[in-house]
N, C-alpha and C. Protein backbone atom coordinates (compact mmCIF):
# COMPACT_ATOMS: atom_id res chain seq x y z
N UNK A 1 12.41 -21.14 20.25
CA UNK A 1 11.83 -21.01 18.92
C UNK A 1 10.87 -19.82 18.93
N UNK A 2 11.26 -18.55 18.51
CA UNK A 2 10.46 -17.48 18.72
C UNK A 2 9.07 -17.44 17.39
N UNK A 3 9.23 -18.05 16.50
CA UNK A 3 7.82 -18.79 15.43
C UNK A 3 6.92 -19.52 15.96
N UNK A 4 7.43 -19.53 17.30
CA UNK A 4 6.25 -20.80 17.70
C UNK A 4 4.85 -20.16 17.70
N UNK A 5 4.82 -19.46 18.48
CA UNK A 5 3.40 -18.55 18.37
C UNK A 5 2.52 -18.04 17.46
N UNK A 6 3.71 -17.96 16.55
CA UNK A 6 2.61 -17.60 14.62
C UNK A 6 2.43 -19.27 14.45
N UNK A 7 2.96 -20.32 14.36
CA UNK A 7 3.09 -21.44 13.58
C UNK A 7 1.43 -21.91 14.73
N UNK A 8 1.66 -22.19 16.16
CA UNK A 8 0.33 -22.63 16.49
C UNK A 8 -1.09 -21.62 16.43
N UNK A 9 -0.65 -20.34 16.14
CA UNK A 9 -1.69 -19.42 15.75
C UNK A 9 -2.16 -19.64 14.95
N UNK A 10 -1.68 -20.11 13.94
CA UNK A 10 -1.79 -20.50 12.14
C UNK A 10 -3.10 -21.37 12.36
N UNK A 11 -2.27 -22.68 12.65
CA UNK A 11 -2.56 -24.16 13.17
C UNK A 11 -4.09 -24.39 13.68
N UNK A 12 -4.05 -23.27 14.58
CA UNK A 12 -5.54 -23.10 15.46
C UNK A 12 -6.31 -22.54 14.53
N UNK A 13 -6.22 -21.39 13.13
CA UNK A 13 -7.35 -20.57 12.93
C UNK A 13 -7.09 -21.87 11.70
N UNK A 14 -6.60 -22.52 11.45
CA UNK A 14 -6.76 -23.24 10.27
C UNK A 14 -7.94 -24.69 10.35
N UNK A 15 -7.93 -24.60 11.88
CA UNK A 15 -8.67 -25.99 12.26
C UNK A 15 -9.78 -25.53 12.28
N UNK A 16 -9.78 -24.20 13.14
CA UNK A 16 -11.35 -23.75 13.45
C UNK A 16 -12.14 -23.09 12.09
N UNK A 17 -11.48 -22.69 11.33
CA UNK A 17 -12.12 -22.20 9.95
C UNK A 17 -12.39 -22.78 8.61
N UNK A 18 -11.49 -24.50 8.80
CA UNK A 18 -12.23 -25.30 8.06
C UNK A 18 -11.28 -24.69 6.39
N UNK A 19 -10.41 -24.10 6.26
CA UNK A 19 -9.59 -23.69 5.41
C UNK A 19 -8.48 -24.18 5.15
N UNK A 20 -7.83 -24.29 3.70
CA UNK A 20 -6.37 -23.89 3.87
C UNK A 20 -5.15 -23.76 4.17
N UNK A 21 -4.29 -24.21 5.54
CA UNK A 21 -3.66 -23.38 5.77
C UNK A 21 -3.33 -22.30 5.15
N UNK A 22 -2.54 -22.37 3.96
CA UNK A 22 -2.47 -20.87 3.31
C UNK A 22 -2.86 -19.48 3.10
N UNK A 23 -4.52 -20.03 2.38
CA UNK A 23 -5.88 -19.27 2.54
C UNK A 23 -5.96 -18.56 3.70
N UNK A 24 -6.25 -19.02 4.80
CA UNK A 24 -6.66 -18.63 6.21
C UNK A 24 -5.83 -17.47 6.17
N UNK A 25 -4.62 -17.91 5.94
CA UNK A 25 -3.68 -16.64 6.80
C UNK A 25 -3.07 -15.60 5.83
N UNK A 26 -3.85 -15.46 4.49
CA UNK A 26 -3.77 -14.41 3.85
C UNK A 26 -4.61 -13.98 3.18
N UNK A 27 -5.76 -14.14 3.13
CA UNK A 27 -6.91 -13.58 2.50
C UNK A 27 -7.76 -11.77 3.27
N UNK A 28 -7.06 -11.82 4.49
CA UNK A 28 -7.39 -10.03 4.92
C UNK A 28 -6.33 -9.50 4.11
N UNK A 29 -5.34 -9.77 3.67
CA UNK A 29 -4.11 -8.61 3.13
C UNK A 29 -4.69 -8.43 1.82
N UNK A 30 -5.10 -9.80 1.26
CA UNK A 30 -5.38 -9.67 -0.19
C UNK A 30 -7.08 -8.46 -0.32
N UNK A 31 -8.10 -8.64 0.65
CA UNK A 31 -8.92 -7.53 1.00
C UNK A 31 -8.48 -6.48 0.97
N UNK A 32 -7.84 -5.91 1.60
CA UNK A 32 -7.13 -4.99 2.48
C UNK A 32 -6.58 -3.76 1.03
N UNK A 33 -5.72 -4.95 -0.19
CA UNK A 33 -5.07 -4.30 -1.15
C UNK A 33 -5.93 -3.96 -2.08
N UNK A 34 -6.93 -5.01 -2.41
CA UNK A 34 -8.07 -4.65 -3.55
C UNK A 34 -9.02 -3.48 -3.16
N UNK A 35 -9.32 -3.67 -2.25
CA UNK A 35 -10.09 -2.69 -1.52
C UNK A 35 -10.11 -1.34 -1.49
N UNK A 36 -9.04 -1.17 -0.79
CA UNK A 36 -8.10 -0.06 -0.03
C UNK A 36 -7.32 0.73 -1.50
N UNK A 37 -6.31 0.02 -1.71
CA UNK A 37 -5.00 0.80 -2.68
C UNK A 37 -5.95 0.53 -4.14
N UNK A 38 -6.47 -0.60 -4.83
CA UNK A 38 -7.00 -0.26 -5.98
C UNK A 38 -8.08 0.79 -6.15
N UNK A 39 -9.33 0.01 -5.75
CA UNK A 39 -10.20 0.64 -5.62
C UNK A 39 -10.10 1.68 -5.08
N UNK A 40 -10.23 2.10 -3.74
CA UNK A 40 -9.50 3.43 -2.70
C UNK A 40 -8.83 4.53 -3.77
N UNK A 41 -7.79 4.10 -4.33
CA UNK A 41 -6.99 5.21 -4.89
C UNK A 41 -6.87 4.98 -6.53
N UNK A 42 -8.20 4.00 -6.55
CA UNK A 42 -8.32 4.39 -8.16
C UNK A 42 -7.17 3.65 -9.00
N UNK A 43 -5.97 3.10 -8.97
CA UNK A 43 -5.07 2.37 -9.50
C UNK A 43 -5.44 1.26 -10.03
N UNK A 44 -4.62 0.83 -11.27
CA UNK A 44 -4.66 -0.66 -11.39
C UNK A 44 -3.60 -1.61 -10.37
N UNK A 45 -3.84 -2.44 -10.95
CA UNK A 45 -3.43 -3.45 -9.89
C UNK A 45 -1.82 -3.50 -10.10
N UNK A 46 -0.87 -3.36 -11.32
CA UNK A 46 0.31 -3.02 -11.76
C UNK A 46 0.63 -2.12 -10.58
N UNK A 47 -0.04 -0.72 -10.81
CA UNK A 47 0.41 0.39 -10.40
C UNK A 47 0.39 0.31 -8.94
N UNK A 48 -0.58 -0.35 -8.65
CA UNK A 48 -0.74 -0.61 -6.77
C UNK A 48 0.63 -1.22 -6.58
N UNK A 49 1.07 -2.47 -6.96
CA UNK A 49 1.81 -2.94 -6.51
C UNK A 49 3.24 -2.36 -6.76
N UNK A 50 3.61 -1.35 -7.78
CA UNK A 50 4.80 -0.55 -7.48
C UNK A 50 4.82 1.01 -6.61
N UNK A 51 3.13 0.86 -6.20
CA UNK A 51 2.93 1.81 -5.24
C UNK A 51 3.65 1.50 -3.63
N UNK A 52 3.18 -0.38 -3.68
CA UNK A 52 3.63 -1.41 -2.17
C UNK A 52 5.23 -1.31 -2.26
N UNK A 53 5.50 -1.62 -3.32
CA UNK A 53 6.81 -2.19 -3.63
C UNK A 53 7.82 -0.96 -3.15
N UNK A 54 7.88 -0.17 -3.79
CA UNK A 54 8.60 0.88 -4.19
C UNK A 54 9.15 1.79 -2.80
């Protein structure tokens, strides 16, 4: 099972952080985009994401 390692990675930051599962393991990307590609380069949030997409 080559997932095993993300699935108990998950598992572990989800226990120790008192979160989510979900939350935990995507809230730096969602930083990362507001941050970075909106703000950073001035875009709306539309335009960022056919900036990712595209």
């Amino acid at each position: 099972m080559e997932n095993a390692p993300a699935i108990v990675g998950t598992i572990v930051a989800d226990l120790i952080s008192n979160l989510p599962l979900v939350q935990a393991s995507g809230m730096g990307l969602n930083a990362f985009f507001v941050y970075t590609v909106c703000i950073g380069f001035g875009l709306s949030y539309a335009n960022a994401l056919v900036l990712i997409l595209g």
